[in-house]
PDB file of N, CA and C in Angstrom:
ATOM      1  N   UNK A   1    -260.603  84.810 -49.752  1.00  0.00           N
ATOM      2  CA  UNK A   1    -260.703  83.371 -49.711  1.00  0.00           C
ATOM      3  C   UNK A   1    -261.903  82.984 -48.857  1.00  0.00           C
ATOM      4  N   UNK A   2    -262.985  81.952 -49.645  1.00  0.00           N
ATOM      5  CA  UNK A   2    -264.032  81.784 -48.478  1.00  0.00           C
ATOM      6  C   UNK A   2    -263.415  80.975 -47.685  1.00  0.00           C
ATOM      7  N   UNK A   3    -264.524  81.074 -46.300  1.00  0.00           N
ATOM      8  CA  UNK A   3    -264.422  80.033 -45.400  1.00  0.00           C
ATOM      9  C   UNK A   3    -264.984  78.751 -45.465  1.00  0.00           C
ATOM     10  N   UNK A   4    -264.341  77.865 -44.576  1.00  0.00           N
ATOM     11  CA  UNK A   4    -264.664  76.242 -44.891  1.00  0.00           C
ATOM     12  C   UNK A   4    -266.306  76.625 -44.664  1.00  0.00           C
ATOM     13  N   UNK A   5    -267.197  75.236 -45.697  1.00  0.00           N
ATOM     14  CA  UNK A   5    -268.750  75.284 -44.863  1.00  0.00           C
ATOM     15  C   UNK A   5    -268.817  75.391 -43.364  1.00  0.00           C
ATOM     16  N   UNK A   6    -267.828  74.134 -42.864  1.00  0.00           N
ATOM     17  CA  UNK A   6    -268.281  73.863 -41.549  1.00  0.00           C
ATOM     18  C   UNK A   6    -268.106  75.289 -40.840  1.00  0.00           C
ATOM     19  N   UNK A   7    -267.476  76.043 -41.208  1.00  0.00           N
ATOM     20  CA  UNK A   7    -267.539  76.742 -40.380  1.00  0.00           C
ATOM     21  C   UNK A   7    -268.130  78.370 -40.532  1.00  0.00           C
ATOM     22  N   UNK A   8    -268.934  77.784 -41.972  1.00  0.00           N
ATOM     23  CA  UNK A   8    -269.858  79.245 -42.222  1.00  0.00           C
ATOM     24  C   UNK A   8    -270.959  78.774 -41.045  1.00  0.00           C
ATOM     25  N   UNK A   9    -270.792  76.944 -40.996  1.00  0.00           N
ATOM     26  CA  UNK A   9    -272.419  76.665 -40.907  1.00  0.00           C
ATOM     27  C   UNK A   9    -272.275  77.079 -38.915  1.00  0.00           C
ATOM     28  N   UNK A  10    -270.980  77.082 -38.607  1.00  0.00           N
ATOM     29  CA  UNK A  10    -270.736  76.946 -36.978  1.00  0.00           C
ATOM     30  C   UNK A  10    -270.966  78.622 -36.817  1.00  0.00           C
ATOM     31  N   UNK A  11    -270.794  79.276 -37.647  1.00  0.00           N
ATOM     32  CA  UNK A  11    -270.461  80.883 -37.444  1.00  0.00           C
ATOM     33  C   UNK A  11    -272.074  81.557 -37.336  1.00  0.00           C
ATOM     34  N   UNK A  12    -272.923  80.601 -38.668  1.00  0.00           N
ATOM     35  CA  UNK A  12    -274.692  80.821 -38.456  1.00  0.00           C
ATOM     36  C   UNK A  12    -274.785  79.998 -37.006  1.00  0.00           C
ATOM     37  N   UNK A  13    -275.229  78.907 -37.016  1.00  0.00           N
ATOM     38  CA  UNK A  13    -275.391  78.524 -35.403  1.00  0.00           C
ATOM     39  C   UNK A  13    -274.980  79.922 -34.398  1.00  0.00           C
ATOM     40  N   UNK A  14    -273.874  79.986 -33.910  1.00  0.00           N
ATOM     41  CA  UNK A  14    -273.183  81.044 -33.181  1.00  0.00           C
ATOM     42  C   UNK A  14    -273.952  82.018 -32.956  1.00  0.00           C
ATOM     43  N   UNK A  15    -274.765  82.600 -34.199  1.00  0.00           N
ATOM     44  CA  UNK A  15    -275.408  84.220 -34.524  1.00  0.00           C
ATOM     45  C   UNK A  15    -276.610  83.695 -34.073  1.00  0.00           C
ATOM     46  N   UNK A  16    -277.347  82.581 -34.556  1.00  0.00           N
ATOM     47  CA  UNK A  16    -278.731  82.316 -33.561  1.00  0.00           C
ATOM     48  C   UNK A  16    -278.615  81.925 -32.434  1.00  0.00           C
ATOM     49  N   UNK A  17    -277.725  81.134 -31.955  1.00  0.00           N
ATOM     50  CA  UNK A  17    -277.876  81.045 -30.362  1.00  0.00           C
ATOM     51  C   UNK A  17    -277.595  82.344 -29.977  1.00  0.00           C
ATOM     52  N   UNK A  18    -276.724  83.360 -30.200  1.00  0.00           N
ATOM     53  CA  UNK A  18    -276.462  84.267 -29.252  1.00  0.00           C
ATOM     54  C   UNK A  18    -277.979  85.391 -29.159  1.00  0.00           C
ATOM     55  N   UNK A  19    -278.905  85.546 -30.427  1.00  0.00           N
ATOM     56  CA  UNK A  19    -279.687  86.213 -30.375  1.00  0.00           C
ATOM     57  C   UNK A  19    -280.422  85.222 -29.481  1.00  0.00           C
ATOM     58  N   UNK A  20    -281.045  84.352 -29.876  1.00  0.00           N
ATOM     59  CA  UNK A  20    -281.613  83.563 -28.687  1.00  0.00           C
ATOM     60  C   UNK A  20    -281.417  83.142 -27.385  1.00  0.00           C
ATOM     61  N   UNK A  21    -280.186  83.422 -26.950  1.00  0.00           N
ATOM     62  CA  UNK A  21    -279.797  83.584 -25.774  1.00  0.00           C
ATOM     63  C   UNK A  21    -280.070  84.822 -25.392  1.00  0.00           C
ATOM     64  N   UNK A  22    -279.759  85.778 -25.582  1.00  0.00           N
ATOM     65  CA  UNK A  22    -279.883  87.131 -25.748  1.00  0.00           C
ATOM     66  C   UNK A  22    -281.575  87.500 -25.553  1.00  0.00           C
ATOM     67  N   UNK A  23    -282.577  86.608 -26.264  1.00  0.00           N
ATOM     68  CA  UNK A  23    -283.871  87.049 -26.173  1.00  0.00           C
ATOM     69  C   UNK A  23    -284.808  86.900 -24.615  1.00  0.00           C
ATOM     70  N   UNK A  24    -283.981  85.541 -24.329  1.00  0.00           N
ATOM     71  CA  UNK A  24    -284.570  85.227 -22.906  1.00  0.00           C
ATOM     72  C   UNK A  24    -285.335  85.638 -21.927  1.00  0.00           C
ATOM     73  N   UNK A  25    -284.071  86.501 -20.938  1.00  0.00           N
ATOM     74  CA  UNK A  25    -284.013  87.636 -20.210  1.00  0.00           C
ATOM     75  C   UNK A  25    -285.168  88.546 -20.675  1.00  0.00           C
ATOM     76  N   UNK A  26    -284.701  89.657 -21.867  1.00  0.00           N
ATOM     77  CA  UNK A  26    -286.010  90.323 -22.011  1.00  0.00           C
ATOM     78  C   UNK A  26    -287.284  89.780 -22.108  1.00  0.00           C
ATOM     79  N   UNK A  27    -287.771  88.814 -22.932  1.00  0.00           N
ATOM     80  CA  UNK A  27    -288.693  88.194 -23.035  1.00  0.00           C
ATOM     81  C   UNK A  27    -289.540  87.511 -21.762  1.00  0.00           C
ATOM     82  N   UNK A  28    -288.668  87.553 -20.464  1.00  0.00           N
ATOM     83  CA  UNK A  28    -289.221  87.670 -19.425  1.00  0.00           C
ATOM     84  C   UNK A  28    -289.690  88.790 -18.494  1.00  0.00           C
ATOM     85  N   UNK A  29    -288.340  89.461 -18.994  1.00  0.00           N
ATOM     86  CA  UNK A  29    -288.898  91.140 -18.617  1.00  0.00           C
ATOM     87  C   UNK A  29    -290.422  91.886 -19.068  1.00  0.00           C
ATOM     88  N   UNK A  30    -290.219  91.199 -20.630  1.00  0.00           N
ATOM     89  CA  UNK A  30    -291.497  92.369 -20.614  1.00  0.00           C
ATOM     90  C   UNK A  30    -292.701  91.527 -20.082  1.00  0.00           C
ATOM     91  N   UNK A  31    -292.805  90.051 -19.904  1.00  0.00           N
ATOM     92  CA  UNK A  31    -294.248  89.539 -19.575  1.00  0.00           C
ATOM     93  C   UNK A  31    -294.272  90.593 -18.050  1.00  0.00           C
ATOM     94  N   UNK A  32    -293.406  90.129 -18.053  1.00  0.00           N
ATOM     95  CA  UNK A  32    -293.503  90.904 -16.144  1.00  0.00           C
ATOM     96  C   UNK A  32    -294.137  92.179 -16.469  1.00  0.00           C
ATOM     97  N   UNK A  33    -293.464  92.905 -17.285  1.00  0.00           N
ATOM     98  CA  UNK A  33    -294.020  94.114 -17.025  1.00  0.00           C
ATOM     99  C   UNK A  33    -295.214  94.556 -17.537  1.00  0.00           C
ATOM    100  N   UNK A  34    -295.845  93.519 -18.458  1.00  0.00           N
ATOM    101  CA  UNK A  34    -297.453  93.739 -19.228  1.00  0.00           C
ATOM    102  C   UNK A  34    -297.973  92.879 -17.671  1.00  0.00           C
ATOM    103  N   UNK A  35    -297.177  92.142 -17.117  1.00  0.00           N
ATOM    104  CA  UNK A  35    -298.013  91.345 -16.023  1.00  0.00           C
ATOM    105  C   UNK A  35    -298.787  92.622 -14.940  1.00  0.00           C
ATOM    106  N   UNK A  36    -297.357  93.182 -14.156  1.00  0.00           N
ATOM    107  CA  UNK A  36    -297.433  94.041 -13.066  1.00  0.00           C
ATOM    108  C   UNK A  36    -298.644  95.109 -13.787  1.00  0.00           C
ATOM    109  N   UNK A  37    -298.130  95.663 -14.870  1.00  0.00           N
ATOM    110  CA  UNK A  37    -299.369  96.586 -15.291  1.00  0.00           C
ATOM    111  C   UNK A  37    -300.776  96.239 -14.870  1.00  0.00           C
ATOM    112  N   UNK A  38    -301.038  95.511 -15.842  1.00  0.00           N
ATOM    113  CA  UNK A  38    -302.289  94.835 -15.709  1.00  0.00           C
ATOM    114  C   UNK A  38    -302.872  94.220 -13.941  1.00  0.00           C
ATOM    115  N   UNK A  39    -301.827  94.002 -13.520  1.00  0.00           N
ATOM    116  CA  UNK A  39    -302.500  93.915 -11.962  1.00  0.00           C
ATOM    117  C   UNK A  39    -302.351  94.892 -11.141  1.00  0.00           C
ATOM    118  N   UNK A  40    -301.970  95.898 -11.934  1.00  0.00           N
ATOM    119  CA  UNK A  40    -301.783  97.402 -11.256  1.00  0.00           C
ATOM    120  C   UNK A  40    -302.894  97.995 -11.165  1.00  0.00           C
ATOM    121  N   UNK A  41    -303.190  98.374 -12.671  1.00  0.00           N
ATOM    122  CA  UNK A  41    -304.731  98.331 -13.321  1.00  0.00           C
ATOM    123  C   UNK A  41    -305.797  97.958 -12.312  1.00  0.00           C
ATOM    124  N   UNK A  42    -305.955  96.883 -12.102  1.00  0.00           N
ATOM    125  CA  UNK A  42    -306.482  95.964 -11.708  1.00  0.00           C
ATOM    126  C   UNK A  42    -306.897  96.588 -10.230  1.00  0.00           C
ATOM    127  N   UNK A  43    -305.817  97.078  -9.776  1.00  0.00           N
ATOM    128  CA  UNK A  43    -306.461  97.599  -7.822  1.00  0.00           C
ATOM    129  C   UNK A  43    -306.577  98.857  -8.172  1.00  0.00           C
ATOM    130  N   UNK A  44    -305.960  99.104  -9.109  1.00  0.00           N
ATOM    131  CA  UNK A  44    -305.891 101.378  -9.321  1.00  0.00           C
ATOM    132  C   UNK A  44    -306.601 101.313 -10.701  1.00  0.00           C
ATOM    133  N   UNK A  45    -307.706 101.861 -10.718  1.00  0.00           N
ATOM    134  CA  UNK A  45    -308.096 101.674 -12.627  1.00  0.00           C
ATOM    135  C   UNK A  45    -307.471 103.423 -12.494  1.00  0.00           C
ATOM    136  N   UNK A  46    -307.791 104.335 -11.773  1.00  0.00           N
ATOM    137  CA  UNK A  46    -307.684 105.694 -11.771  1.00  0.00           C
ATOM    138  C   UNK A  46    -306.218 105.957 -12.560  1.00  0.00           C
ATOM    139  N   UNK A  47    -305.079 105.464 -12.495  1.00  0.00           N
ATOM    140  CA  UNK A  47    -303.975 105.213 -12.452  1.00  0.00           C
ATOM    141  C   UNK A  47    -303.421 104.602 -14.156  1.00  0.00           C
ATOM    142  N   UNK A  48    -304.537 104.404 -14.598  1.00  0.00           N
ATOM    143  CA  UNK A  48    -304.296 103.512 -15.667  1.00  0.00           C
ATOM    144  C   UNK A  48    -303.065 104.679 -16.446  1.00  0.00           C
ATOM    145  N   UNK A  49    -304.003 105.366 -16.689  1.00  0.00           N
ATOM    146  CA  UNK A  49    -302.794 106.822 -17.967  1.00  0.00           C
ATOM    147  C   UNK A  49    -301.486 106.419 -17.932  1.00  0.00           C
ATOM    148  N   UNK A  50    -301.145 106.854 -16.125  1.00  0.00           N
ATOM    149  CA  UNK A  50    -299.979 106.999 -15.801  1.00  0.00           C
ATOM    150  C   UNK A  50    -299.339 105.652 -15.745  1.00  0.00           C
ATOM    151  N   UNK A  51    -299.633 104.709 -15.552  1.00  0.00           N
ATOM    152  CA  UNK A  51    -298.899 103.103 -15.514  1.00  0.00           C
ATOM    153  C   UNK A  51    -298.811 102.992 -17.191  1.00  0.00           C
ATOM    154  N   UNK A  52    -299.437 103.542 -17.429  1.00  0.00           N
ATOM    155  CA  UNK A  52    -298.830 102.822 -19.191  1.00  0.00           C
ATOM    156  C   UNK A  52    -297.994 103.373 -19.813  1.00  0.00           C
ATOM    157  N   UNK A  53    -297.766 104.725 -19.789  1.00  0.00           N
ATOM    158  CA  UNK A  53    -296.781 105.417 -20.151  1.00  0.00           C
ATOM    159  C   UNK A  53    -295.259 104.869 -19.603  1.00  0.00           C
ATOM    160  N   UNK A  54    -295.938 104.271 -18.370  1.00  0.00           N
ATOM    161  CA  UNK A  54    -294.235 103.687 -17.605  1.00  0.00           C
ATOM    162  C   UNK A  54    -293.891 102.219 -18.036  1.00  0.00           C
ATOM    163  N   UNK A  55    -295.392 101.423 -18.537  1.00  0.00           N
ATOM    164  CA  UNK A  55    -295.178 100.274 -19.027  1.00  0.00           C
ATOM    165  C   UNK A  55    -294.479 100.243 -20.448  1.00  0.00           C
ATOM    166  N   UNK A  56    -294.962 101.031 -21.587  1.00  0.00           N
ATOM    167  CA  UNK A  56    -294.092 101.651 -22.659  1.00  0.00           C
ATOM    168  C   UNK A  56    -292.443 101.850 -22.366  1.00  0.00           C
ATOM    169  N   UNK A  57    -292.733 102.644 -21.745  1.00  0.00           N
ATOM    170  CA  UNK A  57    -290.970 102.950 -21.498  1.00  0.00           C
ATOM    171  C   UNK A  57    -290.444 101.959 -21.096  1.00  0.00           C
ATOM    172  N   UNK A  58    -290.993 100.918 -20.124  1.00  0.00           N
ATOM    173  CA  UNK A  58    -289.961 100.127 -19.621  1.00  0.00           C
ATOM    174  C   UNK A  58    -289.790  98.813 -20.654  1.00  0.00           C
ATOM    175  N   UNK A  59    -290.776  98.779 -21.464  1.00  0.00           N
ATOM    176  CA  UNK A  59    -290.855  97.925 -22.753  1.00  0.00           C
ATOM    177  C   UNK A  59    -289.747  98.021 -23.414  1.00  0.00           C
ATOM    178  N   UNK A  60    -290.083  99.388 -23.726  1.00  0.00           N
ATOM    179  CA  UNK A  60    -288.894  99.381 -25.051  1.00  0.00           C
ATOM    180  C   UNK A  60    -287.766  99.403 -24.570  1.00  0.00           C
ATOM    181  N   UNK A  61    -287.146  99.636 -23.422  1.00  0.00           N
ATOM    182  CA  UNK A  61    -285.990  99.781 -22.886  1.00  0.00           C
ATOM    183  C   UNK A  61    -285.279  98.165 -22.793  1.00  0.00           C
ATOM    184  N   UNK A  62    -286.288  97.532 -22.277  1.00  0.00           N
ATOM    185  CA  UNK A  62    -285.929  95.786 -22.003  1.00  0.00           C
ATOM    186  C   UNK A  62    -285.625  95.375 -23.216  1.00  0.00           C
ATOM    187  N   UNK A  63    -286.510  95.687 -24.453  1.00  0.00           N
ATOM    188  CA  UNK A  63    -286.783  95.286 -25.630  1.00  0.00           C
ATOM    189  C   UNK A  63    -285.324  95.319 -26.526  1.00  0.00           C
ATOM    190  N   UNK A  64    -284.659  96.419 -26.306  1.00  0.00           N
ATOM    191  CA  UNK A  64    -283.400  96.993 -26.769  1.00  0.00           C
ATOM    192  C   UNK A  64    -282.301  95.948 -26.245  1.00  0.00           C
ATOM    193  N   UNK A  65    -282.322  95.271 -25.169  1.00  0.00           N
ATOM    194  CA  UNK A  65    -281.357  94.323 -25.117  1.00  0.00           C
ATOM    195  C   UNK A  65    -281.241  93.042 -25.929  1.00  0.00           C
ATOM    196  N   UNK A  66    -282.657  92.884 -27.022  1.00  0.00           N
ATOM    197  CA  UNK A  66    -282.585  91.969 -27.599  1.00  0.00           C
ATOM    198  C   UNK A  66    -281.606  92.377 -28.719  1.00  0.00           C
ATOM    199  N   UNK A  67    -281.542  93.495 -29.048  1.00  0.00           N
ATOM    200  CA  UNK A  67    -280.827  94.265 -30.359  1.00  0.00           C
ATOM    201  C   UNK A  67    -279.442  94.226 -29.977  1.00  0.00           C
ATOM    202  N   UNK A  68    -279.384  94.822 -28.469  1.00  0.00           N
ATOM    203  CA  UNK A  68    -277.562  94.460 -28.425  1.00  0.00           C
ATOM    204  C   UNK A  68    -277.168  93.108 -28.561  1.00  0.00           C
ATOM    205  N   UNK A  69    -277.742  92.100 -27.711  1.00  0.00           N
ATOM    206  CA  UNK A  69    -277.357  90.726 -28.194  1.00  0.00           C
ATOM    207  C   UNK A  69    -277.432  90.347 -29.750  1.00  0.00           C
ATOM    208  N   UNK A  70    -278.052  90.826 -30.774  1.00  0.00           N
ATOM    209  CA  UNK A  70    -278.381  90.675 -32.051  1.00  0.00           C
ATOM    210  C   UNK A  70    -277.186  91.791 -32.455  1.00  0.00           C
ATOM    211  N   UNK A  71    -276.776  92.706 -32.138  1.00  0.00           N
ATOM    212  CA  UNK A  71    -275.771  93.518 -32.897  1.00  0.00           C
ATOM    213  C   UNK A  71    -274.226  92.530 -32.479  1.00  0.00           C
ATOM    214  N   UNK A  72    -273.962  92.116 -31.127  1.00  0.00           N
ATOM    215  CA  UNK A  72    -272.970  91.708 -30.727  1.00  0.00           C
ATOM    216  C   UNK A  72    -272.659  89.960 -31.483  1.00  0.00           C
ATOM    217  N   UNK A  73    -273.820  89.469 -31.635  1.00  0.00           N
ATOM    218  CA  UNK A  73    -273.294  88.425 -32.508  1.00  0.00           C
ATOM    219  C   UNK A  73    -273.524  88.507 -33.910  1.00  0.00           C
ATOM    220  N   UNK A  74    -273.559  89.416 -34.292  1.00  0.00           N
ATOM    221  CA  UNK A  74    -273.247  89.676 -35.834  1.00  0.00           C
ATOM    222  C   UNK A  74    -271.476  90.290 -35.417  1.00  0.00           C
ATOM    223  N   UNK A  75    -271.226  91.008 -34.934  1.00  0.00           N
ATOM    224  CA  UNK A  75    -269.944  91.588 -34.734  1.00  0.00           C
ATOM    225  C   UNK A  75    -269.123  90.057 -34.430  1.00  0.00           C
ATOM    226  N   UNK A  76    -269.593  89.148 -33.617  1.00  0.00           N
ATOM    227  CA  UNK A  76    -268.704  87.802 -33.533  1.00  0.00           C
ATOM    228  C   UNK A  76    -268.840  87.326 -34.842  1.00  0.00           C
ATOM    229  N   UNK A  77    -269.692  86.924 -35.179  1.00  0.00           N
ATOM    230  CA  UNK A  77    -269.897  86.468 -36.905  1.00  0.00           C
ATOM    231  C   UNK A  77    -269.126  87.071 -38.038  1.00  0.00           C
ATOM    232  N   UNK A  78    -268.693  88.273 -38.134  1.00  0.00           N
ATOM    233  CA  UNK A  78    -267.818  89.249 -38.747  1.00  0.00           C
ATOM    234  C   UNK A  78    -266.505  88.523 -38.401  1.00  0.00           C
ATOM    235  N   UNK A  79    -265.976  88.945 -37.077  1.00  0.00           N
ATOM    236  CA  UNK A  79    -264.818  88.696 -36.165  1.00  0.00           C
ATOM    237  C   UNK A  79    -264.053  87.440 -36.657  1.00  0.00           C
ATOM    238  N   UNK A  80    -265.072  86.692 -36.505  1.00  0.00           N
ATOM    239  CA  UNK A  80    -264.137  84.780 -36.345  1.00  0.00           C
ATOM    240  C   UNK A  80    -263.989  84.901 -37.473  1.00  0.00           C
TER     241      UNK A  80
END
């Protein structure tokens, strides 16, 4: 049996705010961390190799919380 519109249309809402809530946080994380790099850079050029390899990692790591918030409101979207 489908569900009422209103509440396909409340269940979409739901799934974009939560990814967009969800994006925030990281999306501040990584400026920070292309920030700190780059002014890392900036006093250490010698250093560069090794700061980016750590800027990478810490990228994708932040980056991945956008996916759990994006997996967890599809699982609410399922749920209700």
């Amino acid at each position: 049996m489908a569900a009422a519109p209103s509440v396909q249309a409340a269940k979409a809402i739901e799934l974009g705010l939560a990814t967009a809530i969800g994006a925030i946080g990281p999306g501040v994380g990584v400026g920070f961390i292309f920030g700190k790099t780059i002014e890392s850079v900036g006093r250490q050029p010698e250093l560069r190799g090794q700061l980016q390899g750590m800027m990478w990692l810490g990228f994708a790591l932040t980056e991945a919380i956008v996916f759990y918030a994006l997996v967890m409101g599809f699982v609410a979207y399922i749920l209700i």
